[in-house]
N, C-alpha and C. Protein backbone atom coordinates (compact mmCIF):
# COMPACT_ATOMS: atom_id res chain seq x y z
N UNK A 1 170.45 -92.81 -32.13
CA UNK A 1 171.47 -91.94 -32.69
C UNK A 1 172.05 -92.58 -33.95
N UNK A 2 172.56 -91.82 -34.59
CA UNK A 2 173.54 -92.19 -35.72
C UNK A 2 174.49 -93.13 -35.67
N UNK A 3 175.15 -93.73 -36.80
CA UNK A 3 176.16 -94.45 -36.71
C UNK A 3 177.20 -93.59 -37.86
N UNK A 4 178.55 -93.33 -37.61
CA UNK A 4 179.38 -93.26 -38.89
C UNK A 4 180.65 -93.32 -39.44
N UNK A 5 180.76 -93.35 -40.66
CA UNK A 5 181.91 -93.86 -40.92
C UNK A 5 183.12 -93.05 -40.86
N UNK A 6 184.21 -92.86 -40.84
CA UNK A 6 185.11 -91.89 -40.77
C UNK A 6 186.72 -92.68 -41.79
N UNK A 7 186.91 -91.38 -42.07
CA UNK A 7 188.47 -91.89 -42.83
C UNK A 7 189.57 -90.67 -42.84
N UNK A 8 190.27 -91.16 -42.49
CA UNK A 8 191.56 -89.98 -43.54
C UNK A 8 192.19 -90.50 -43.95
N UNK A 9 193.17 -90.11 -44.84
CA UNK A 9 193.78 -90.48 -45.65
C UNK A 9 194.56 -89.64 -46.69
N UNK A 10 196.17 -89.81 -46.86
CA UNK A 10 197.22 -88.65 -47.62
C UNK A 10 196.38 -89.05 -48.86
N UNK A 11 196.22 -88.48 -49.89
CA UNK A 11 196.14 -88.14 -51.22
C UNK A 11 197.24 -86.68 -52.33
N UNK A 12 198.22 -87.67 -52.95
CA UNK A 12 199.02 -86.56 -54.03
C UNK A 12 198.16 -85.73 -54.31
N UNK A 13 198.98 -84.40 -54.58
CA UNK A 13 198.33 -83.37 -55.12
C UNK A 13 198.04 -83.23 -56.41
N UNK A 14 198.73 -84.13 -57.37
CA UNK A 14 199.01 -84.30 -58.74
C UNK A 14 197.80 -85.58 -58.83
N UNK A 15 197.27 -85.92 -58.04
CA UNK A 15 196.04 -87.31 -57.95
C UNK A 15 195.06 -86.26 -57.50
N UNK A 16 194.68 -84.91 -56.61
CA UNK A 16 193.69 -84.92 -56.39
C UNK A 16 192.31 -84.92 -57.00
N UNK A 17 192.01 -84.39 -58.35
CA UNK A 17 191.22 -84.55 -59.56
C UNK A 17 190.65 -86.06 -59.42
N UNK A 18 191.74 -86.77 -59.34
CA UNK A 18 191.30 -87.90 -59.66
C UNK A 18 190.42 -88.58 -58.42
N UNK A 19 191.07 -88.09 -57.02
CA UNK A 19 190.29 -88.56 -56.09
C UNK A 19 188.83 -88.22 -56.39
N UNK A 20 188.79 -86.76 -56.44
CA UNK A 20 187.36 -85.97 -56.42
C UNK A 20 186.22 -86.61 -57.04
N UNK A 21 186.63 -87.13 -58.95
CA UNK A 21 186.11 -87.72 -59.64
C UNK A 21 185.26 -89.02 -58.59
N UNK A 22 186.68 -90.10 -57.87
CA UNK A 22 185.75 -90.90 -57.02
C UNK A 22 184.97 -91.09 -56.20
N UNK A 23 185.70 -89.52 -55.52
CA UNK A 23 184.60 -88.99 -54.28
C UNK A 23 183.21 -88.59 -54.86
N UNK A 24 183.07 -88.40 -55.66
CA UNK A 24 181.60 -87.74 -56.47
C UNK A 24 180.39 -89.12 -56.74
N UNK A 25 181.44 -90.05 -57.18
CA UNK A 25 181.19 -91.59 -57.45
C UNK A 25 180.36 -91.64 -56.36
N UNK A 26 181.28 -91.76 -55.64
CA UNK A 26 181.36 -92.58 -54.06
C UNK A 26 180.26 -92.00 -53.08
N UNK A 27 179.80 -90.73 -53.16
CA UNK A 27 179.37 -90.03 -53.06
C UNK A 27 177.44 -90.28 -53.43
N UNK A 28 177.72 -90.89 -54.57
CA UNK A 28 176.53 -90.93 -55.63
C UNK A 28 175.99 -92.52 -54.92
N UNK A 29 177.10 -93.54 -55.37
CA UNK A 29 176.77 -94.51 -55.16
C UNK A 29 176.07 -94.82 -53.45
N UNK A 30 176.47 -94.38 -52.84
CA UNK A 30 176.86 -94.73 -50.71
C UNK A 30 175.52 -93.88 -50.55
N UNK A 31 174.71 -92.95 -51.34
CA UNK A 31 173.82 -92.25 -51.16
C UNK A 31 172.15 -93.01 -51.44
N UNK A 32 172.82 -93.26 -52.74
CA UNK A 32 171.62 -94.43 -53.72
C UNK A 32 171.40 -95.76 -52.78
N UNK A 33 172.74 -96.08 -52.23
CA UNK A 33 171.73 -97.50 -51.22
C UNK A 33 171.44 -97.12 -50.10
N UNK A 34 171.30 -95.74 -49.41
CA UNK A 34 170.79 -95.23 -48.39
C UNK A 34 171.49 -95.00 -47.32
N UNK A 35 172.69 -94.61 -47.48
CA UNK A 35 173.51 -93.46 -46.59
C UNK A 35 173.08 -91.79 -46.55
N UNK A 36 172.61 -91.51 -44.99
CA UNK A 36 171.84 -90.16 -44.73
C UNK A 36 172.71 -89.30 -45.19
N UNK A 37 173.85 -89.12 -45.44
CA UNK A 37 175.22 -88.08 -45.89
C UNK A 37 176.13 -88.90 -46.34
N UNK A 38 177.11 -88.30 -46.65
CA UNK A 38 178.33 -88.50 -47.50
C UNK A 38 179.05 -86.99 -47.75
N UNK A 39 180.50 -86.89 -47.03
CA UNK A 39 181.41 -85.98 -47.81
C UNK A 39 182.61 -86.10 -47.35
N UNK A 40 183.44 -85.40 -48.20
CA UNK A 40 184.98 -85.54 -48.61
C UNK A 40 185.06 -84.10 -48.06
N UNK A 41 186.50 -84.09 -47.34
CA UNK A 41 186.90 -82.76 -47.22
C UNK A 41 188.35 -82.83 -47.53
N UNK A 42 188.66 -81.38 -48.15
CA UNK A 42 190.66 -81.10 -48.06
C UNK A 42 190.57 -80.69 -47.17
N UNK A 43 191.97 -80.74 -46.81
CA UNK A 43 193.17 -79.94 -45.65
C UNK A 43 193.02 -78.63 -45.96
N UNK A 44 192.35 -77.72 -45.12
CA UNK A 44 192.57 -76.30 -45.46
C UNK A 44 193.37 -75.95 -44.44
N UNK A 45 193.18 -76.14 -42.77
CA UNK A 45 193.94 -75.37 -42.07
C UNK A 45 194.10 -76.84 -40.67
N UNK A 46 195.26 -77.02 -41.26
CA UNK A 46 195.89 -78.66 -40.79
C UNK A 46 197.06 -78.44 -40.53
N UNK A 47 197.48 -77.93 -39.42
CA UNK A 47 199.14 -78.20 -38.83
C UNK A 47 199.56 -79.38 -38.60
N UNK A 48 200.71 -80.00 -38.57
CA UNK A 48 202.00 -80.99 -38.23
C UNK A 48 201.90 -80.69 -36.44
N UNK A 49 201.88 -81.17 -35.93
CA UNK A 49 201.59 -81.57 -34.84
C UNK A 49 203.12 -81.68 -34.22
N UNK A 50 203.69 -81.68 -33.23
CA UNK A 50 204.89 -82.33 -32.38
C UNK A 50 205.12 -83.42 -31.64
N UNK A 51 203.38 -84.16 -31.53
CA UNK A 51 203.22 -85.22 -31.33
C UNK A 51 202.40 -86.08 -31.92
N UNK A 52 200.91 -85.39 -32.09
CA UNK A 52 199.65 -86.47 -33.23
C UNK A 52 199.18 -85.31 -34.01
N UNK A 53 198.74 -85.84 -35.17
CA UNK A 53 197.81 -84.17 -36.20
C UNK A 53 197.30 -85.63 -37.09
N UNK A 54 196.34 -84.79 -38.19
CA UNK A 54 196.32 -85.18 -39.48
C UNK A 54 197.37 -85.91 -40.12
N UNK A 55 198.49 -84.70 -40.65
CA UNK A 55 199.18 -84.97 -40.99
C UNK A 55 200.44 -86.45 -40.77
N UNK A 56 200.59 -86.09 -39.52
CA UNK A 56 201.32 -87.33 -38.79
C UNK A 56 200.98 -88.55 -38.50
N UNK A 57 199.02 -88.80 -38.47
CA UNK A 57 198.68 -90.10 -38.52
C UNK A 57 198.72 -90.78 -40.11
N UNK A 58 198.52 -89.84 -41.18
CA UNK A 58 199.17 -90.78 -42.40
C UNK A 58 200.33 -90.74 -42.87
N UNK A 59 201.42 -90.08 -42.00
CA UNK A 59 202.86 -90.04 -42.58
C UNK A 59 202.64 -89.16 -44.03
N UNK A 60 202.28 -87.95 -44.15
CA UNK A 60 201.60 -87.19 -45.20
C UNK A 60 203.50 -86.84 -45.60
N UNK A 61 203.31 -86.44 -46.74
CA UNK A 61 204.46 -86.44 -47.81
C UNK A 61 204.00 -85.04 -48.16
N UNK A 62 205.37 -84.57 -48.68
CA UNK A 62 205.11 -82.81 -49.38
C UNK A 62 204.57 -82.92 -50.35
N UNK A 63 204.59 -83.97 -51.34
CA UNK A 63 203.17 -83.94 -52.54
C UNK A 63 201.94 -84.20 -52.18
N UNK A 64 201.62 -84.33 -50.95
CA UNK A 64 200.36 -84.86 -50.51
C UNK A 64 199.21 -84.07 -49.50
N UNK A 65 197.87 -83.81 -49.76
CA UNK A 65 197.17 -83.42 -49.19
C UNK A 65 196.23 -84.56 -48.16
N UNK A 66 195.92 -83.74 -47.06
CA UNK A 66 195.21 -84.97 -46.03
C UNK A 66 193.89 -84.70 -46.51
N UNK A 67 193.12 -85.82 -46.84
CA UNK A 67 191.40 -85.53 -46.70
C UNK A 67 191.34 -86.93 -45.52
N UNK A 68 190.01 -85.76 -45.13
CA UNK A 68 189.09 -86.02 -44.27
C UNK A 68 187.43 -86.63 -44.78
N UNK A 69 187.04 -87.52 -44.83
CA UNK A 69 185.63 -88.16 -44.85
C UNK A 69 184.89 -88.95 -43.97
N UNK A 70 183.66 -88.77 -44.47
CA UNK A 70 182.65 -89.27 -43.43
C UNK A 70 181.15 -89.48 -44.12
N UNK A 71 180.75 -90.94 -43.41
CA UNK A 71 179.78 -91.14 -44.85
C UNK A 71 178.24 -91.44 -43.07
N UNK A 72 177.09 -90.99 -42.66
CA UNK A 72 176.38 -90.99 -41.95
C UNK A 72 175.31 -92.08 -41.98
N UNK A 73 174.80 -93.27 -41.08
CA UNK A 73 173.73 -93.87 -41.34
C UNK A 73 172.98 -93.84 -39.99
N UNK A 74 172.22 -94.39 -40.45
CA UNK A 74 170.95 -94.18 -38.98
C UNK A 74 171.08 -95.15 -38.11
N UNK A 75 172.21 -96.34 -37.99
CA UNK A 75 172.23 -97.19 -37.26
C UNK A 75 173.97 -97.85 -38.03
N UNK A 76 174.48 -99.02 -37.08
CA UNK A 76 175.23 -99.86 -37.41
C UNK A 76 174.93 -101.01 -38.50
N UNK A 77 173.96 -101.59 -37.91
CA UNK A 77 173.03 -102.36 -38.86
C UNK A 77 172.68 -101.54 -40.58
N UNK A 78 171.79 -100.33 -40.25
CA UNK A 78 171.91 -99.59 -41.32
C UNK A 78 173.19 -99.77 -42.46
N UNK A 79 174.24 -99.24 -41.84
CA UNK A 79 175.56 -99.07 -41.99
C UNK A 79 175.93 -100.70 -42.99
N UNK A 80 176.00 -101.46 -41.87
CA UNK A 80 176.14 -102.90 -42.52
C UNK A 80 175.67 -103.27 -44.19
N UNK A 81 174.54 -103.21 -43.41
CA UNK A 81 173.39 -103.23 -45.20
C UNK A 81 173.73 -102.54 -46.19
N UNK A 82 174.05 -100.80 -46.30
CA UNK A 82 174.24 -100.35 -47.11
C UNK A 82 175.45 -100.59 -47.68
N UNK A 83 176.53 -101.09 -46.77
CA UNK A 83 178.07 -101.32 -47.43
C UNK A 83 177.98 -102.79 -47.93
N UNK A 84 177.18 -103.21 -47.50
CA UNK A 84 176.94 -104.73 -48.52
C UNK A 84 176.83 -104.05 -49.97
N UNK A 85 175.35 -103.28 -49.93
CA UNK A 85 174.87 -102.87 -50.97
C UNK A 85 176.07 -102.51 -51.78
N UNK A 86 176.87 -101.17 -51.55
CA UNK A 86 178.23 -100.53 -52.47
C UNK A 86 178.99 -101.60 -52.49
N UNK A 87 179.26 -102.58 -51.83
CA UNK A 87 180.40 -103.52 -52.02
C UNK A 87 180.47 -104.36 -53.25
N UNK A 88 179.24 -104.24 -53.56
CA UNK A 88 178.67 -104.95 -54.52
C UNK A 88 177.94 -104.41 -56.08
N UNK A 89 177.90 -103.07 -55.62
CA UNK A 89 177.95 -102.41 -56.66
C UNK A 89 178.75 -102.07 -58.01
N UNK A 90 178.61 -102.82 -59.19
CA UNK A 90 179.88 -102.25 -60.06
C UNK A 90 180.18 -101.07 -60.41
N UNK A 91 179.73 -100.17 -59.82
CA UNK A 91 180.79 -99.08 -60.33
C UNK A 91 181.67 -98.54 -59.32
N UNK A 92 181.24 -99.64 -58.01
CA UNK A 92 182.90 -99.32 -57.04
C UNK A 92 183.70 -100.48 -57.20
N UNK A 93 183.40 -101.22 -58.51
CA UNK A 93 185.03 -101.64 -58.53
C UNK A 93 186.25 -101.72 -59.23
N UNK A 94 187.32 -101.37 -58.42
CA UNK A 94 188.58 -100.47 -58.94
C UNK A 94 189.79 -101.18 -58.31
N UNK A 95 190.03 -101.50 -58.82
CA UNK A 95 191.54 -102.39 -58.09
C UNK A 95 192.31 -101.42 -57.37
N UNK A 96 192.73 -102.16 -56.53
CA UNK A 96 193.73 -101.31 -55.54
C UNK A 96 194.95 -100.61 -55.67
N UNK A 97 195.25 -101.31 -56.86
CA UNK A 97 196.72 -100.58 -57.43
C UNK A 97 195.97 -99.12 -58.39
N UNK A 98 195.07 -98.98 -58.61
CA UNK A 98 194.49 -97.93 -59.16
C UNK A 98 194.21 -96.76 -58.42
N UNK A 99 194.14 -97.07 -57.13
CA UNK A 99 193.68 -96.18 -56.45
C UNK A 99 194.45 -95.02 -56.16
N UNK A 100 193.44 -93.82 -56.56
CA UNK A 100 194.30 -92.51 -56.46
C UNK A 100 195.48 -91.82 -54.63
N UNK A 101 195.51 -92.59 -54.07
CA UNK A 101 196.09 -92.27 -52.76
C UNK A 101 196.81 -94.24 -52.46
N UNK A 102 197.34 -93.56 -51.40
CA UNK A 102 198.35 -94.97 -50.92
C UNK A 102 197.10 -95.70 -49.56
N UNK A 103 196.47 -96.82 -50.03
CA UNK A 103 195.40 -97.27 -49.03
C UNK A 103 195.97 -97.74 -47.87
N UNK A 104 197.40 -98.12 -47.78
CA UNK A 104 198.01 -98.60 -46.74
C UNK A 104 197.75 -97.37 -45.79
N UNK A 105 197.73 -96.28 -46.11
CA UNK A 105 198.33 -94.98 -45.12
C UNK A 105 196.61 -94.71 -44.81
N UNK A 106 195.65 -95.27 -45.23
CA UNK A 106 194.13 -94.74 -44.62
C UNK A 106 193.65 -95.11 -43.39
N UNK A 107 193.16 -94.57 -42.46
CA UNK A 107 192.81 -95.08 -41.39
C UNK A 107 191.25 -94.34 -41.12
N UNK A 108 190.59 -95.43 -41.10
CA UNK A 108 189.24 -95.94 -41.35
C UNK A 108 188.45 -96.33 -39.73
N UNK A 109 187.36 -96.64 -39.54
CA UNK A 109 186.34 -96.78 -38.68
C UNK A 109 185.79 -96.69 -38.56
N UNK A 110 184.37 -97.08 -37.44
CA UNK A 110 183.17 -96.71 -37.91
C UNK A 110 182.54 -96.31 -35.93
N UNK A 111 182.04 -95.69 -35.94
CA UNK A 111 181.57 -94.57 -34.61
C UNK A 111 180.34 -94.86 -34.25
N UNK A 112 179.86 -95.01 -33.02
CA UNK A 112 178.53 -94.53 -32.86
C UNK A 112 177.98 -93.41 -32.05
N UNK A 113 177.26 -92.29 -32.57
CA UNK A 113 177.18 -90.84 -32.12
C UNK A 113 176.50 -90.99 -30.76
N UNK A 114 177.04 -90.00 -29.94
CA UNK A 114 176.63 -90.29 -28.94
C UNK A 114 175.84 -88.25 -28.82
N UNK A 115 176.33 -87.39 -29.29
CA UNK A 115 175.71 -86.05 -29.60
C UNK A 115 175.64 -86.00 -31.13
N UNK A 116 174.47 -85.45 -31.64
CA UNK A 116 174.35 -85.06 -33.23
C UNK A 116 173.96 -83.84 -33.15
N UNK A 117 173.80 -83.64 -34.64
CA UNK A 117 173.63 -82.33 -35.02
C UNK A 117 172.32 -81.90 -35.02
């Protein structure tokens, strides 16, 4: 089965352009060293929760939209290798104070599928 990565994370609405631009990057690059998928999603139909949501695991702000991503490899190992590969890639690197969203508020991991598609 698969292995994959998962994220969310608030992103301003006045930043989202700018995310997209990286997501396209990111997208390009995570593909080229051999990630089976890669995509970014917005918040289209994301309620506030009364106890856990989207919204409430990044402390989302009224300027801020939640995305959702997920990047697919054929293994952990897979996985490993290829994020060596982007880690190391220069055109993912971008200092952290640059970054279009607040990285403190991302919450990140990595899965192993136990049903696929």
């Amino acid at each position: 089965m698969t292995y994959v990565d998962g994220f969310v994370l608030p992103v301003p609405k006045d930043r989202l352009a700018d995310y997209k631009k990286l997501a396209k990057l990111g997208a390009k690059v995570w593909k080229e060293h051999g990630a089976i998928a890669y995509a970014e999603c917005v918040a289209d139909d994301v309620q506030v929760g009364k106890l856990t949501s989207f919204p409430r695991s990044v402390k989302l702000k009224d300027d801020e939209v939640v995305v959702f991503s997920y990047i697919v490899y054929n293994s952990r190992k897979h996985r490993d290798d290829v994020m060596k590969k982007v880690m190391a890639d220069k055109r993912m690197k971008m200092s952290m104070e640059n970054m279009p969203f607040d990285t403190k508020r991302m919450i990140f991991g990595g899965f192993k599928t136990f049903v696929g598609y």
